[in-house]
C-alpha atoms as a PDB file:
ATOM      1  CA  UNK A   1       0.000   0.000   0.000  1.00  0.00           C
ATOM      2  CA  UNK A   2       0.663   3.152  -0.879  1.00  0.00           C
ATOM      3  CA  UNK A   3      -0.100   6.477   1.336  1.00  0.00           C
ATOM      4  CA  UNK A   4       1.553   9.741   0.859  1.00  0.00           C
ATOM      5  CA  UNK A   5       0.775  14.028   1.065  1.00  0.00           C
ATOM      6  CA  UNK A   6       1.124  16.018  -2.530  1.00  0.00           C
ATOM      7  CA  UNK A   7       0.973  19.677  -2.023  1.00  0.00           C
ATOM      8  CA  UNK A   8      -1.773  20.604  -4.680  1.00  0.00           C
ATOM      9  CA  UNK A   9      -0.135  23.715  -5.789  1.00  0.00           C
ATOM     10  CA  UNK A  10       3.127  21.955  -6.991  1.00  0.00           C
ATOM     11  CA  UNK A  11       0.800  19.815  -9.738  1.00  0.00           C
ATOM     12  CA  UNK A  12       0.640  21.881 -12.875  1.00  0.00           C
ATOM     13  CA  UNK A  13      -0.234  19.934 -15.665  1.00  0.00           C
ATOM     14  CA  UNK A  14      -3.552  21.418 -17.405  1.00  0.00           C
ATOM     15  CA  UNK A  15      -5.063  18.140 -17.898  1.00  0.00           C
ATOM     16  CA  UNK A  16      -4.235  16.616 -14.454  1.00  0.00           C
ATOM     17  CA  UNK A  17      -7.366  15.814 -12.514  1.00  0.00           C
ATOM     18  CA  UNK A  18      -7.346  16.204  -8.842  1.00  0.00           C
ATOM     19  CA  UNK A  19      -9.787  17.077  -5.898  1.00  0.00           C
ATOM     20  CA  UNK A  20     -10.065  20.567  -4.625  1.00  0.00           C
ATOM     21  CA  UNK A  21      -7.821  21.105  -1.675  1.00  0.00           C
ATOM     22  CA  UNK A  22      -4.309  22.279  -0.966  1.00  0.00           C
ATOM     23  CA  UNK A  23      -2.761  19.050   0.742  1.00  0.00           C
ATOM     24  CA  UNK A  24      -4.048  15.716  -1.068  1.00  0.00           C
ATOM     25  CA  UNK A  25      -3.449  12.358  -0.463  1.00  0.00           C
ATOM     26  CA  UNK A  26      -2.138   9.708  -2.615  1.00  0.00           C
ATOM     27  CA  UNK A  27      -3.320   6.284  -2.061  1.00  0.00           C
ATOM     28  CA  UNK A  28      -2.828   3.135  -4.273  1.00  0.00           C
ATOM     29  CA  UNK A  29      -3.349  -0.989  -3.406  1.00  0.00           C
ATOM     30  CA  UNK A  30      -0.756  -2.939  -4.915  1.00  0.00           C
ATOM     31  CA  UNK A  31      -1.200  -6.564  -4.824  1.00  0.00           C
ATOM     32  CA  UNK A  32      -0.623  -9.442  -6.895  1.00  0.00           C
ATOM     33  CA  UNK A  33      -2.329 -12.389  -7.892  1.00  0.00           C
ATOM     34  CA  UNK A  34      -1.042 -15.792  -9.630  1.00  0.00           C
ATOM     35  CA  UNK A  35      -0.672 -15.194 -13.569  1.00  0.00           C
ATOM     36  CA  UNK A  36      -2.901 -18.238 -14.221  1.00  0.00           C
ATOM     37  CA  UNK A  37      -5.918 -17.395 -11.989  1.00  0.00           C
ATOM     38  CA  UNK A  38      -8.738 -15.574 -13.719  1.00  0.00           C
ATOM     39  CA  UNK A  39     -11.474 -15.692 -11.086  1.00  0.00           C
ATOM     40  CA  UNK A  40      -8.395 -13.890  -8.989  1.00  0.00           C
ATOM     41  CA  UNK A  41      -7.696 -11.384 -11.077  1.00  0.00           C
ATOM     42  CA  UNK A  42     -11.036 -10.914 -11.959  1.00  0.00           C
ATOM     43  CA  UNK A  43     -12.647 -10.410  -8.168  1.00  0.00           C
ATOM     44  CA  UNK A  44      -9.198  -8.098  -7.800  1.00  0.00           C
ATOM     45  CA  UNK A  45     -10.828  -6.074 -10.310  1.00  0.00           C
ATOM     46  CA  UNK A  46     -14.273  -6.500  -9.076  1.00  0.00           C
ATOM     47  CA  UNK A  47     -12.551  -5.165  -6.012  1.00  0.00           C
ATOM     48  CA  UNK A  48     -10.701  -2.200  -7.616  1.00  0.00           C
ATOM     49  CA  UNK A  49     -13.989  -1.230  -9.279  1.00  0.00           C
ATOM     50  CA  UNK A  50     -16.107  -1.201  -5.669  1.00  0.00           C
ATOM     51  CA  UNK A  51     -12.871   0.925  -4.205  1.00  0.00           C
ATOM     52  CA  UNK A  52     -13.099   3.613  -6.828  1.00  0.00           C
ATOM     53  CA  UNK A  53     -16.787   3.647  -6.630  1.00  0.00           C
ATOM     54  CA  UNK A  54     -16.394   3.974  -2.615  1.00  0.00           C
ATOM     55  CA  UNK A  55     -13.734   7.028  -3.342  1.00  0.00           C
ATOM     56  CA  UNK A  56     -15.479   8.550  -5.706  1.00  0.00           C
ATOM     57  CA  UNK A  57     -18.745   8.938  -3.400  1.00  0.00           C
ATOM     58  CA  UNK A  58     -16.330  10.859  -1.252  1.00  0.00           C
ATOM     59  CA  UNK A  59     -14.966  13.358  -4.006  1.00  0.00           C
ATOM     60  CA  UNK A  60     -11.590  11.493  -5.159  1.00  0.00           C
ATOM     61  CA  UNK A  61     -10.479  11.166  -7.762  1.00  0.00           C
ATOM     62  CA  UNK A  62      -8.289   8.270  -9.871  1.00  0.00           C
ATOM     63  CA  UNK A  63      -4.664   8.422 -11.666  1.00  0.00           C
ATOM     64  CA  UNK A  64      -5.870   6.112 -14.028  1.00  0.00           C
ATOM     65  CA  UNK A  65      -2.566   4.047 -14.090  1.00  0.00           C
ATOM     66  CA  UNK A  66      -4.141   1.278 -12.388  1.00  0.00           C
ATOM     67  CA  UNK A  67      -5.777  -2.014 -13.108  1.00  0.00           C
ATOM     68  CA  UNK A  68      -9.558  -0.744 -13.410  1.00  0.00           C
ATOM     69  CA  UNK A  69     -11.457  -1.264 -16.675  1.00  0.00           C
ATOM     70  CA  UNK A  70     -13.542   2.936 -17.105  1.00  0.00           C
ATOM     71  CA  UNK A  71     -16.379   3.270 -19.798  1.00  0.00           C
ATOM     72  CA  UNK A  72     -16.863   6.575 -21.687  1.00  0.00           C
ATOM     73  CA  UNK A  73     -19.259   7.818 -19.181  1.00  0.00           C
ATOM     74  CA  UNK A  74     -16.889   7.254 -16.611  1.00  0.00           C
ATOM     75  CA  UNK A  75     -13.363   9.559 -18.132  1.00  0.00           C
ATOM     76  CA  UNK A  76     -16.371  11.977 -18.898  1.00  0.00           C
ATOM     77  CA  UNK A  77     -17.240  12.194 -15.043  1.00  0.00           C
ATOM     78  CA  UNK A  78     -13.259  11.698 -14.451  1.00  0.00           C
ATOM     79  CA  UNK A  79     -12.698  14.647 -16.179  1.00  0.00           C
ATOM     80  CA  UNK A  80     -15.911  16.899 -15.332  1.00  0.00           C
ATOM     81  CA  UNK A  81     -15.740  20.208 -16.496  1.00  0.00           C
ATOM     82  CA  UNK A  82     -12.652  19.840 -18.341  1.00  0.00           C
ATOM     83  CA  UNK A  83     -14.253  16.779 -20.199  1.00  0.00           C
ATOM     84  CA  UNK A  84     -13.932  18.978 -23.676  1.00  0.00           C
ATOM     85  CA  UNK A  85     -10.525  20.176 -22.966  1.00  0.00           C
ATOM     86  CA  UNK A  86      -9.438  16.594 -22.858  1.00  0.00           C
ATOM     87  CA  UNK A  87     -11.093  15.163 -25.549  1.00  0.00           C
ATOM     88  CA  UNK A  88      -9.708  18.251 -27.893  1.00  0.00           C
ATOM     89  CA  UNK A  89      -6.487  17.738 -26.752  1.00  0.00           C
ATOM     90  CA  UNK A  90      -6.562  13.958 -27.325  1.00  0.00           C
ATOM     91  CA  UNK A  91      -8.134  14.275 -30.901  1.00  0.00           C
ATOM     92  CA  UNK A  92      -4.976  16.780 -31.588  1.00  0.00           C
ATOM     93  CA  UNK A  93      -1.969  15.147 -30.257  1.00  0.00           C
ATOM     94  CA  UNK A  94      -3.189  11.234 -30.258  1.00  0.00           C
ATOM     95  CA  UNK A  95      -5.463  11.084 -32.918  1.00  0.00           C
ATOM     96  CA  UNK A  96      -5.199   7.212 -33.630  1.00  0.00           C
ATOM     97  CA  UNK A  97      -5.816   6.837 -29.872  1.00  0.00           C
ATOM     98  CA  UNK A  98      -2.374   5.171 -29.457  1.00  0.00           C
ATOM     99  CA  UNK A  99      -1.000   7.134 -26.257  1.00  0.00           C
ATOM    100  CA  UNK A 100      -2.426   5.237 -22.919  1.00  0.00           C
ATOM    101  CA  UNK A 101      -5.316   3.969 -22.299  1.00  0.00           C
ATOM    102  CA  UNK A 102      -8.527   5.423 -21.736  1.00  0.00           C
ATOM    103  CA  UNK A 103     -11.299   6.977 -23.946  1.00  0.00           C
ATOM    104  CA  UNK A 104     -11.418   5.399 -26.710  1.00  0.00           C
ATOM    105  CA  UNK A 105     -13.434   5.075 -29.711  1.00  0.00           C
ATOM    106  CA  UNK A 106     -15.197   7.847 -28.588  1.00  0.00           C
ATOM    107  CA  UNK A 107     -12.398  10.007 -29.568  1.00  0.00           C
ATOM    108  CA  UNK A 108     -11.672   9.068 -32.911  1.00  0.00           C
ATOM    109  CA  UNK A 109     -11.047  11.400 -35.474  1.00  0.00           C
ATOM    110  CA  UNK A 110     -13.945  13.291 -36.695  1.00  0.00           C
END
């Protein structure tokens, strides 16, 4: 587990999504499972998905670097206001939707 302070104000990246405050709080599970079990990995999932649901309710917010599937609906709420910021930004510089994961076909080329 992972638990450390990030002073808000130090995180400048346009894009970079992040609740309001001026101390925040990094947390991440990192676990492992067998390679060959696929009921494992999928409850770990299952698991990730009811943590980020949990955090969510209580105004976090994800660095989506992590092993939790989002649908379109969820990068828009991920990215709230600044949904159409993103997704311009995206269609510019990644326009075959190569870089990362995350939205996806949504953002194709128009």
């Amino acid at each position: 587990m992972l638990l450390y302070p990030l002073v808000s104000a130090r995180l400048r990246a346009p894009l970079f999504r992040r609740p309001p405050g001026r101390l925040l709080w990094v947390f991440a599970l990192l676990r492992t499972a067998p390679p060959d079990s696929h009921g494992t990995a999928a409850r770990m999932v299952a698991a990730n998905r009811a943590a980020y649901d949990l955090a969510r309710a209580a105004g976090a917010v994800a660095y989506p670097v992590n092993a939790l599937p989002l649908s379109a609906a969820d990068w828009r709420d991920h990215h709230g206001t600044g949904w159409q910021s993103f997704a311009d930004a995206k269609r510019r510089f990644d326009p075959h939707l190569v870089l990362g994961r995350g939205p996806g076909p949504e953002l194709a080329p128009r």
